[in-house]
Protein backbone atom coordinates (compact mmCIF):
# COMPACT_ATOMS: atom_id res chain seq x y z
CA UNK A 1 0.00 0.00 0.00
CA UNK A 2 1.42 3.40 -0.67
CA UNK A 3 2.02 6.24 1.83
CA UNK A 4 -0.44 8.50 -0.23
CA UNK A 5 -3.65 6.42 0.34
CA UNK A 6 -2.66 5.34 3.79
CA UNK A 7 -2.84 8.96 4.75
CA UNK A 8 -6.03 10.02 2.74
CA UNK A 9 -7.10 6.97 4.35
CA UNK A 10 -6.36 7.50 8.05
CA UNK A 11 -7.74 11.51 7.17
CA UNK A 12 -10.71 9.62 6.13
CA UNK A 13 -11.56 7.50 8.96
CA UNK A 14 -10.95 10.47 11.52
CA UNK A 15 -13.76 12.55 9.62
CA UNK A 16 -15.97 9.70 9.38
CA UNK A 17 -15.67 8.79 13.38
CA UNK A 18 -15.82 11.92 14.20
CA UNK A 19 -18.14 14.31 12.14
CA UNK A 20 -20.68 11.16 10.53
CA UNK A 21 -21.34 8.73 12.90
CA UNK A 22 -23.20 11.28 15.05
CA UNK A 23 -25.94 11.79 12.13
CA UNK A 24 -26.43 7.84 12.19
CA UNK A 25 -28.86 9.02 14.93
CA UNK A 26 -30.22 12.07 12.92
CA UNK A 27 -34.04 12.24 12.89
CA UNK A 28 -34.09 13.60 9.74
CA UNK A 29 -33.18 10.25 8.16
CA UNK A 30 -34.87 8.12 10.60
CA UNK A 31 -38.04 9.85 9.21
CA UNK A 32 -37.01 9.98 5.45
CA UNK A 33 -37.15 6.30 4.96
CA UNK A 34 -35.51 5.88 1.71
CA UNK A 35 -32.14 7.36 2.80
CA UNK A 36 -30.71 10.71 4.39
CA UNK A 37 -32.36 13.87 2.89
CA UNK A 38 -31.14 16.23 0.39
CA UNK A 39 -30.58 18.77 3.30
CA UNK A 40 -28.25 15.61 5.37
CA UNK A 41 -26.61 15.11 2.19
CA UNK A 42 -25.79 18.70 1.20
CA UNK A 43 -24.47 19.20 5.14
CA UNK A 44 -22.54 16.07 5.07
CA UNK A 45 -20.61 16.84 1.98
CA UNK A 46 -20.32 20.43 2.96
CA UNK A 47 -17.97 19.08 6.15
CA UNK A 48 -16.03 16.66 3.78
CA UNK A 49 -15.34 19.42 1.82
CA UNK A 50 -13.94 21.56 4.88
CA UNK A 51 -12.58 18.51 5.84
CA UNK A 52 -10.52 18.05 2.33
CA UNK A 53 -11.94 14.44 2.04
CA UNK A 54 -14.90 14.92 -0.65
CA UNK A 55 -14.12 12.48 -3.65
CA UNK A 56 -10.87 11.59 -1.56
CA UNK A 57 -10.50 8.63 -4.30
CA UNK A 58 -10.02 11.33 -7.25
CA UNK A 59 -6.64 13.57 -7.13
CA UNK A 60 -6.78 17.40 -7.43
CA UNK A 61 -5.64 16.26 -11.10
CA UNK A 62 -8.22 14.51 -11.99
CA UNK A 63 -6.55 11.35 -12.00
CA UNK A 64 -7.65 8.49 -9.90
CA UNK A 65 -6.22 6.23 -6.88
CA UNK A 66 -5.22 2.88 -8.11
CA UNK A 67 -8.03 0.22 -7.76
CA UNK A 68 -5.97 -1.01 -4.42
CA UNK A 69 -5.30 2.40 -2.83
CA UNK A 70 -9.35 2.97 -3.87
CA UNK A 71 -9.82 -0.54 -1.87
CA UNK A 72 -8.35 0.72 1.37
CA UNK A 73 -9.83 4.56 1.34
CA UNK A 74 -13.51 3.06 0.47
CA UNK A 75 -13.41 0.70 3.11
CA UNK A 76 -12.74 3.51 5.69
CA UNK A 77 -15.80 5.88 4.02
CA UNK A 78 -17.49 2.77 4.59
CA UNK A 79 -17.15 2.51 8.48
CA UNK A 80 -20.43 4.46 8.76
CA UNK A 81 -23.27 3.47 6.63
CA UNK A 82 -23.72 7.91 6.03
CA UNK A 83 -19.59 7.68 5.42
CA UNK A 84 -19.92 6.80 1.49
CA UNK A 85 -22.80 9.36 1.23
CA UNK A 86 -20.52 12.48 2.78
CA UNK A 87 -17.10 11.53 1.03
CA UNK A 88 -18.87 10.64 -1.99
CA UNK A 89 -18.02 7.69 -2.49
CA UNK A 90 -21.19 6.00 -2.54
CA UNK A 91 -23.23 3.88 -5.42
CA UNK A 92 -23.93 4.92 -7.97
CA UNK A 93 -22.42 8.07 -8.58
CA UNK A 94 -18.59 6.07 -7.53
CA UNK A 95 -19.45 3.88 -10.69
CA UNK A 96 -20.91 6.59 -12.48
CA UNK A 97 -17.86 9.15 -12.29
CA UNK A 98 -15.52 6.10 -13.48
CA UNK A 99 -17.56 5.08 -16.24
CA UNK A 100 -17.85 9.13 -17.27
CA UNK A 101 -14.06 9.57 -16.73
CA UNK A 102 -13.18 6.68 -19.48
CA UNK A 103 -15.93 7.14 -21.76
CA UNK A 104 -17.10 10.62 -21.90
CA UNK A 105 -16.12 13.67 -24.30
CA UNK A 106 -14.48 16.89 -22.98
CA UNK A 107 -17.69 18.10 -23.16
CA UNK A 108 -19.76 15.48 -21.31
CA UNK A 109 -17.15 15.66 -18.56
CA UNK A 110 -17.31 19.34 -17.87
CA UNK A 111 -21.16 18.80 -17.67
CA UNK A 112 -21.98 15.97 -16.61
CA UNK A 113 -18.71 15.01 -14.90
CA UNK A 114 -17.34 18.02 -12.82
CA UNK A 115 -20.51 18.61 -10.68
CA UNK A 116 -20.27 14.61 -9.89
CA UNK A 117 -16.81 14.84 -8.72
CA UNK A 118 -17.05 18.46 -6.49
CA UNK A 119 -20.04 16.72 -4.67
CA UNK A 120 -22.58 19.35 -6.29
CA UNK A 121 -24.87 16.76 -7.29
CA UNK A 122 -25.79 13.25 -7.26
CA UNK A 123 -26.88 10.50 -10.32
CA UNK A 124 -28.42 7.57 -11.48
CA UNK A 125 -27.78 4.97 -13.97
CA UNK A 126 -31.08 3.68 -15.54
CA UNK A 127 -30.66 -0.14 -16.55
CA UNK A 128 -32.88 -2.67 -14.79
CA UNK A 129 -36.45 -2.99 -15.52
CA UNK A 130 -39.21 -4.53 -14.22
CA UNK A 131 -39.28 -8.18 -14.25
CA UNK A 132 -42.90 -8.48 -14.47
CA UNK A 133 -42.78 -6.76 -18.00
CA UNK A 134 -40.15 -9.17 -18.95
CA UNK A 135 -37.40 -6.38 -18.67
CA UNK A 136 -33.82 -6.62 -18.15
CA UNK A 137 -32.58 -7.65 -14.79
CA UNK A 138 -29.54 -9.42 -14.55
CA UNK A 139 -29.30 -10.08 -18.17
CA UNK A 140 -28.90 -6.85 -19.96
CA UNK A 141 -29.80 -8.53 -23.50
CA UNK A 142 -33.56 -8.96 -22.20
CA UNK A 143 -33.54 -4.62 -22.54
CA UNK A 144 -37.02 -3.56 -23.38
CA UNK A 145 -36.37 0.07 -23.13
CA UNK A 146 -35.83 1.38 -26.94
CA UNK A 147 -34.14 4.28 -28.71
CA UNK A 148 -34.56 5.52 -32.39
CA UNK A 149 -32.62 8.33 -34.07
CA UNK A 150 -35.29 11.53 -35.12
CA UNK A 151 -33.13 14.12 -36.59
CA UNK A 152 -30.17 15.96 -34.26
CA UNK A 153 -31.62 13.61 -31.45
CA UNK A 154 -32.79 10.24 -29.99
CA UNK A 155 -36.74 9.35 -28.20
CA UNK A 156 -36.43 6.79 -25.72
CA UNK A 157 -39.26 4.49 -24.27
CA UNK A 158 -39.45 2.39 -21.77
CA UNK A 159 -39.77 1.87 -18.06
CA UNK A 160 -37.03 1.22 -15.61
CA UNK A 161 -37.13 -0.29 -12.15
CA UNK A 162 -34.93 -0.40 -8.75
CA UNK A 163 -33.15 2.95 -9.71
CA UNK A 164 -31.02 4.13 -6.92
CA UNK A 165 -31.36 7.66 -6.33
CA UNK A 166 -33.05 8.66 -9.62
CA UNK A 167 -35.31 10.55 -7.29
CA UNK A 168 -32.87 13.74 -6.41
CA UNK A 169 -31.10 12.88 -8.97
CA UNK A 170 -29.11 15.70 -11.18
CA UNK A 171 -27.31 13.24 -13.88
CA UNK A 172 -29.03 10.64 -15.53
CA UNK A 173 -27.28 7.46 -17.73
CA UNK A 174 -30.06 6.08 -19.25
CA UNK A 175 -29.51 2.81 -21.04
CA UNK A 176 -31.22 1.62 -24.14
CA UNK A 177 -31.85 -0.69 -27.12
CA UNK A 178 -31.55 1.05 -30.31
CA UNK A 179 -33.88 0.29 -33.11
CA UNK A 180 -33.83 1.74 -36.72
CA UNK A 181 -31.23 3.18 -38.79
CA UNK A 182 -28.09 1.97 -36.03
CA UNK A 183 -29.12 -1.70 -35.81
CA UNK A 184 -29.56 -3.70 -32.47
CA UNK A 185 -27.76 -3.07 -29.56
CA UNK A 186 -27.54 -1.53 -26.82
CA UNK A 187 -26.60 3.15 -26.32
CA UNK A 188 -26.24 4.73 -23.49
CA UNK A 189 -27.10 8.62 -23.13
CA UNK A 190 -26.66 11.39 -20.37
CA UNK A 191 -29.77 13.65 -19.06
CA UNK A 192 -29.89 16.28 -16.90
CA UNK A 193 -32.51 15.50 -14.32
CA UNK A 194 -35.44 15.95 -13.37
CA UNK A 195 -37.00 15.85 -16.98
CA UNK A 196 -40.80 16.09 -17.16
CA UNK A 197 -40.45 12.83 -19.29
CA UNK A 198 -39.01 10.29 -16.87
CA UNK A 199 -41.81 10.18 -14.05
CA UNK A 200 -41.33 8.36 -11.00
CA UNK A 201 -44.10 5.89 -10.26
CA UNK A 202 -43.09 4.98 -7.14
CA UNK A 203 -40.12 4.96 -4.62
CA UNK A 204 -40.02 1.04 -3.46
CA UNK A 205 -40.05 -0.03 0.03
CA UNK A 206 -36.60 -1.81 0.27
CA UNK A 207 -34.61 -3.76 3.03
CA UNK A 208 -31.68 -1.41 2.88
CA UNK A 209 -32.06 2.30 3.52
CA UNK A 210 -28.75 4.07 3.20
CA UNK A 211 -29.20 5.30 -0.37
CA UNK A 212 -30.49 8.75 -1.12
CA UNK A 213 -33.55 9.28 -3.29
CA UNK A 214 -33.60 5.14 -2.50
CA UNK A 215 -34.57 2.46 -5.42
CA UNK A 216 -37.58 4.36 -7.69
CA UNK A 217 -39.63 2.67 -10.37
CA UNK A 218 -40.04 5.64 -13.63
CA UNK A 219 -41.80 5.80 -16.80
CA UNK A 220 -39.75 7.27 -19.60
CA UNK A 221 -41.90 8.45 -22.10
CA UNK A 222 -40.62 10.42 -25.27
CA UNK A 223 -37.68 11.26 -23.90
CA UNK A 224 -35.91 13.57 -26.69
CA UNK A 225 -32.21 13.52 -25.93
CA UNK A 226 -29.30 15.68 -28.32
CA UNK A 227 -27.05 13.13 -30.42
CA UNK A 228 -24.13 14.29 -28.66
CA UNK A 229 -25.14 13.70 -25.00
CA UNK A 230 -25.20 10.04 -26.41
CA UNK A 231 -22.23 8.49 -24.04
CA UNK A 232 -20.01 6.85 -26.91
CA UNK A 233 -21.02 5.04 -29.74
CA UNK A 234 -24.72 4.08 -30.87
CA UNK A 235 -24.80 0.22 -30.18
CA UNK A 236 -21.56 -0.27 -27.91
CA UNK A 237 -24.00 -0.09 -24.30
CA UNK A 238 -23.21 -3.23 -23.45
CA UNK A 239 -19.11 -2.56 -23.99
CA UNK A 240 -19.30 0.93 -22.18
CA UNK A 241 -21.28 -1.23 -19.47
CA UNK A 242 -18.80 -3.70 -18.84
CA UNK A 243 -16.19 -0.72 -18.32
CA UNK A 244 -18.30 0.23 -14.82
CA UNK A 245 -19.41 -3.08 -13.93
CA UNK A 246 -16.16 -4.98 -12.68
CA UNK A 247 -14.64 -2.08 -10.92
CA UNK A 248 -18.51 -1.07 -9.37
CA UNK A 249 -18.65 -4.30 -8.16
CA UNK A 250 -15.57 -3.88 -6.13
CA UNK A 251 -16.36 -0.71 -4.95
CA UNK A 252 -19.17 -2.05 -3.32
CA UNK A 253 -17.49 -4.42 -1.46
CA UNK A 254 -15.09 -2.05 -0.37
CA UNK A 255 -17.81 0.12 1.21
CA UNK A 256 -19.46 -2.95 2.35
CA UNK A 257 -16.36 -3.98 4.15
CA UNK A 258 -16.03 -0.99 6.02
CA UNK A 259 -19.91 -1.41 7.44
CA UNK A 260 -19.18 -5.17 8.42
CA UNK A 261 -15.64 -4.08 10.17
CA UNK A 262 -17.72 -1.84 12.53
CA UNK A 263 -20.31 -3.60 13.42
CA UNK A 264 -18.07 -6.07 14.40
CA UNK A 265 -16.24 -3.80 16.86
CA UNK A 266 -19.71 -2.64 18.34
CA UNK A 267 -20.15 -6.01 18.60
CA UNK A 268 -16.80 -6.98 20.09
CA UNK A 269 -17.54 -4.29 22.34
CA UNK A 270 -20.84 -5.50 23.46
CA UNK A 271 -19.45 -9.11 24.55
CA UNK A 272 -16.32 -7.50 26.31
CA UNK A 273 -18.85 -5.16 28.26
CA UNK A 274 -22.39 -7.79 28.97
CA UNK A 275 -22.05 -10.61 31.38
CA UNK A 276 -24.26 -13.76 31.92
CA UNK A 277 -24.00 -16.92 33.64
CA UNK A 278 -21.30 -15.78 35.71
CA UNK A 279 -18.97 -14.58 32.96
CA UNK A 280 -18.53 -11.96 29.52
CA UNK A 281 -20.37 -13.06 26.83
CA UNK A 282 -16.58 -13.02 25.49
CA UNK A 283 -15.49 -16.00 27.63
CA UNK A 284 -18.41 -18.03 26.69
CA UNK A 285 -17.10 -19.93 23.58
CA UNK A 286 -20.56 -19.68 21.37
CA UNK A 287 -19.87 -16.44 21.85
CA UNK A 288 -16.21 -16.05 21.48
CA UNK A 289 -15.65 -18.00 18.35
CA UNK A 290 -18.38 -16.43 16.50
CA UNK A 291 -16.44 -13.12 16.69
CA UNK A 292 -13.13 -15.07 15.62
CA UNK A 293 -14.62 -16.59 12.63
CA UNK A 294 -15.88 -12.58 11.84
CA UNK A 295 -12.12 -11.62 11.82
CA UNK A 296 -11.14 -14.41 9.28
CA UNK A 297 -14.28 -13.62 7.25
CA UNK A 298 -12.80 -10.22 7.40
CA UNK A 299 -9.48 -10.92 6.43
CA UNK A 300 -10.53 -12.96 3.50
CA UNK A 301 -12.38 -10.24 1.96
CA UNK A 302 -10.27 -7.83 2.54
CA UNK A 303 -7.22 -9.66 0.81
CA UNK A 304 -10.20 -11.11 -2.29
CA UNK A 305 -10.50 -7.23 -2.57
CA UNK A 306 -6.66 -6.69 -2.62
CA UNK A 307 -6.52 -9.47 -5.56
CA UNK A 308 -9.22 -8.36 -7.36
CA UNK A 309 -7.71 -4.82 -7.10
CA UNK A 310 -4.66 -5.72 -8.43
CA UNK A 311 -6.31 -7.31 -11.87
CA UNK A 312 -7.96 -4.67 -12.64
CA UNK A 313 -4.60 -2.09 -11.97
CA UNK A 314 -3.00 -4.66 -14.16
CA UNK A 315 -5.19 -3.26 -17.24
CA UNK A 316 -7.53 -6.08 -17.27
CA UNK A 317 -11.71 -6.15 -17.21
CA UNK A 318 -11.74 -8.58 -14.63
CA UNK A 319 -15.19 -9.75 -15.22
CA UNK A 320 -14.60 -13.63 -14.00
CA UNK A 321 -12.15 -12.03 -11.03
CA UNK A 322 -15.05 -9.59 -9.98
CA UNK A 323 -17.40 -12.24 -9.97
CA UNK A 324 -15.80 -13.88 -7.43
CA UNK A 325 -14.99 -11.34 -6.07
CA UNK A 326 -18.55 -9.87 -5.76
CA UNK A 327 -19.84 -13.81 -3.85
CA UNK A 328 -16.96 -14.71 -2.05
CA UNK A 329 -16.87 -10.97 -0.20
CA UNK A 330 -20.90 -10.37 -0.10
CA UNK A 331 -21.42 -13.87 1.43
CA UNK A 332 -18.84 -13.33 3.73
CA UNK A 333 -19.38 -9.93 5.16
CA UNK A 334 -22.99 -11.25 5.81
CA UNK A 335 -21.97 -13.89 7.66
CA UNK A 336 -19.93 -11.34 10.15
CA UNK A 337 -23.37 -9.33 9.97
CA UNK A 338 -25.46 -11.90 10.90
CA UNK A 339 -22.97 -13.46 13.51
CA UNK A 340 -22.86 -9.76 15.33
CA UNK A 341 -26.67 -9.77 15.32
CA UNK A 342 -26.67 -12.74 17.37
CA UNK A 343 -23.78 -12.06 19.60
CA UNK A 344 -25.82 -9.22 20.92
CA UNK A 345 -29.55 -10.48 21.15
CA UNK A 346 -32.18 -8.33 21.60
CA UNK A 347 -29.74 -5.40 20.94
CA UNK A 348 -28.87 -6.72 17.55
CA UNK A 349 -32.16 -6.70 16.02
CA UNK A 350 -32.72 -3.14 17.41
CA UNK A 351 -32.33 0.15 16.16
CA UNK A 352 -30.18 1.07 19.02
CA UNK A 353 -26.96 0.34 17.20
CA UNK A 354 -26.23 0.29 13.54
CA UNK A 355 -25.31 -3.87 13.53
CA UNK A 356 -29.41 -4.03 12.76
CA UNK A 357 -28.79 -1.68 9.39
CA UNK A 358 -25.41 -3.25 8.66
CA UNK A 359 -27.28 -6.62 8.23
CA UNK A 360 -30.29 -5.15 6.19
CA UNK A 361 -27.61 -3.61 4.24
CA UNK A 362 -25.02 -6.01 3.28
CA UNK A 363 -28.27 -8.55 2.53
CA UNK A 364 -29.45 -6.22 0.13
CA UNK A 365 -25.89 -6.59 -1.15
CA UNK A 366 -25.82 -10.27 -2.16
CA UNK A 367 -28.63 -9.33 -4.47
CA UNK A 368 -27.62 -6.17 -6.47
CA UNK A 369 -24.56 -5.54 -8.70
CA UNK A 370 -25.82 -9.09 -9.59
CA UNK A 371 -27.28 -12.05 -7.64
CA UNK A 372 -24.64 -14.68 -6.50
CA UNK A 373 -26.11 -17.61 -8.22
CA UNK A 374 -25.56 -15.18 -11.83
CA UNK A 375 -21.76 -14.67 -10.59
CA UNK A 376 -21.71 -18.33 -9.83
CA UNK A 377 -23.61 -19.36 -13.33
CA UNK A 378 -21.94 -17.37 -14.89
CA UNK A 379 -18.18 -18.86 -13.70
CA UNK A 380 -19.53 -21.86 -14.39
CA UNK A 381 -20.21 -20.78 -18.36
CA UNK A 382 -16.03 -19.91 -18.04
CA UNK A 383 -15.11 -23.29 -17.26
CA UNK A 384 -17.16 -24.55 -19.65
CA UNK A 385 -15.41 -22.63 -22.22
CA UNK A 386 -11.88 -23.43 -21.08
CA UNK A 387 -12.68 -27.12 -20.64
CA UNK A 388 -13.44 -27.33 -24.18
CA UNK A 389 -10.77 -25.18 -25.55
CA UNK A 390 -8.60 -28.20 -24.13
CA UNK A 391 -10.60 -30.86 -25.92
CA UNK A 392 -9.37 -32.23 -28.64
């Protein structure tokens, strides 16, 4: 690890102990339900800022961190479920500013880019649809939402489901299938938001909470969009995609790593303080050994992080290593979620601490960015492939 992110880390993880965990108990986003307020976010970020650890991941350059030296400042934004959210860090705008920074024109990037990046506003990247309708979900080639060329711009159609933070929202990457005079395949295009043509239906009642504007079902009807706010090239989606996937993935588990590590220390804490039966809950070896096998769950993420890190510094997509990636870390930081629920009983299922959101949370986790049975079927298709590459 280098000496620069070690000490943007450790700057980090003072500001987030210090000025964020204290709004973990803020009414205003116990009453918001679908994640801290506009107001909470715009205060937050306005103390990161002060606190010269807004975007900590992206230089004054421009450049970024290293996936690795991203891997160890993440996890530290992610020691309080709020700390993505003030650093901004968080999904999706994280995944969002990479996917702009490697794909976007000059042009996109000083307007859609640059108010990303200074924590001015937050976006939303419009892909999954609604599974009822037969939409895309985990398979982006199912994509019912359409474009067609008209002129100078593109109409798009379609409806769009479990979009975090659309609602709020100030940048929009809206993906679609293109029809007409550019063939089949999938475009992606930048909006500014809100648009009178993408309506929110509904905000969805989720497990998780953390995210602002939450996970909102919209309508997109007639949506004209300019040619050249298209992100790319017409009918290379799927390729521009790909680009934010892998490293997204790993982002999240980076954040997600952070939430697990602390609720295992309140945890910790709670065994080395409660007695019963004559003794801490610490020297009771149900007890005791659960909170062992959290710090080798730990440690295994954290180094399946490191590895995965270090494929994708090495210039690589890293779509099989993110995969496993994604399911080896998700399943285990749940298991140290779930373990610290039960070391503390009643406690653990209460709102008293965050341990109860951490394990709402990282469940939510093991679903989005891509079930684990897709990473696993998906791993499977890969050895597949090689095995019969060796046939003869």
């Amino acid at each position: 690890m280098t000496d620069r992110a070690r000490e943007i880390a450790d700057r980090v993880e003072a500001f987030v102990r210090s000025e964020i965990i204290p709004y973990e108990r803020d009414a205003r986003f116990a009453l918001h339900g679908h994640g801290p307020s506009e107001e909470m976010v715009a205060e937050m970020r306005a103390k990161a800022r002060t606190a010269g650890v807004l975007s900590p991941h992206i230089l004054p350059d421009g450049s970024h961190l290293t996936q690795q030296e991203t891997a160890i400042v993440l996890q530290r934004t992610g020691l309080s479920p709020m700390g993505p959210i003030a650093c901004n860090t968080a999904a999706p705008d994280e995944g969002n500013m990479y996917l702009l920074g490697k794909v976007a024109s000059p042009a996109q990037k000083a307007r859609f880019l640059d108010p990303l990046v200074r924590g001015e506003a937050r976006s939303a990247f419009f892909m999954t649809e609604p599974a009822e309708a037969g939409g895309a979900g985990s398979d982006p080639s199912m994509m019912m939402t359409s474009c067609r060329r008209e002129g100078d711009e593109w109409i798009i159609n379609g409806r769009k489901k479990f979009i975090t933070g659309a609602n709020g929202a100030r940048v929009g990457i809206i993906m679609a299938k293109a029809l007409g005079m550019n063939g089949a395949g999938a475009c992606l295009f930048l909006v500014n938001l809100p648009d009178p043509a993408i309506r929110t239906i509904r905000v969805i009642d989720t497990i998780d909470s953390s995210m602002p504007g939450g996970h909102a079902e919209v309508d997109i009807i007639d949506l004209r969009v300019p040619a050249d706010q298209m992100l790319g090239q017409a009918g290379e989606g799927f390729q521009y995609a790909q680009v934010r996937l892998s490293p997204a993935r790993l982002s999240h588990c980076m954040r997600w790593h952070g939430v697990a590590t602390r609720a295992h220390e309140i945890a910790s804490d709670y065994a080395n303080r409660r007695s019963a039966f004559g003794k801490p809950l610490i020297d009771h070896e149900g007890v005791g050994f659960m909170l062992a096998e959290n710090l080798i769950d730990l440690k295994q993420a954290e180094l399946m992080i490191d590895w995965c890190a270090g494929v994708l510094d090495g210039g690589s997509l890293g779509t099989a290593e993110s995969s496993m990636a994604k399911v080896a870390v998700s399943d285990a930081l749940f298991r140290v979620a779930d373990r610290c629920v039960q070391v503390m009983g009643g406690t653990g299922v209460s709102g008293d601490t965050i341990v109860e959101q951490a394990f709402r949370e990282i469940r939510a986790f093991r679903i989005y960015d891509g079930p684990t049975e897709v990473h696993k079927w998906s791993l499977a298709k890969k050895i597949k492939r090689e095995w019969k590459a060796t046939q003869p």
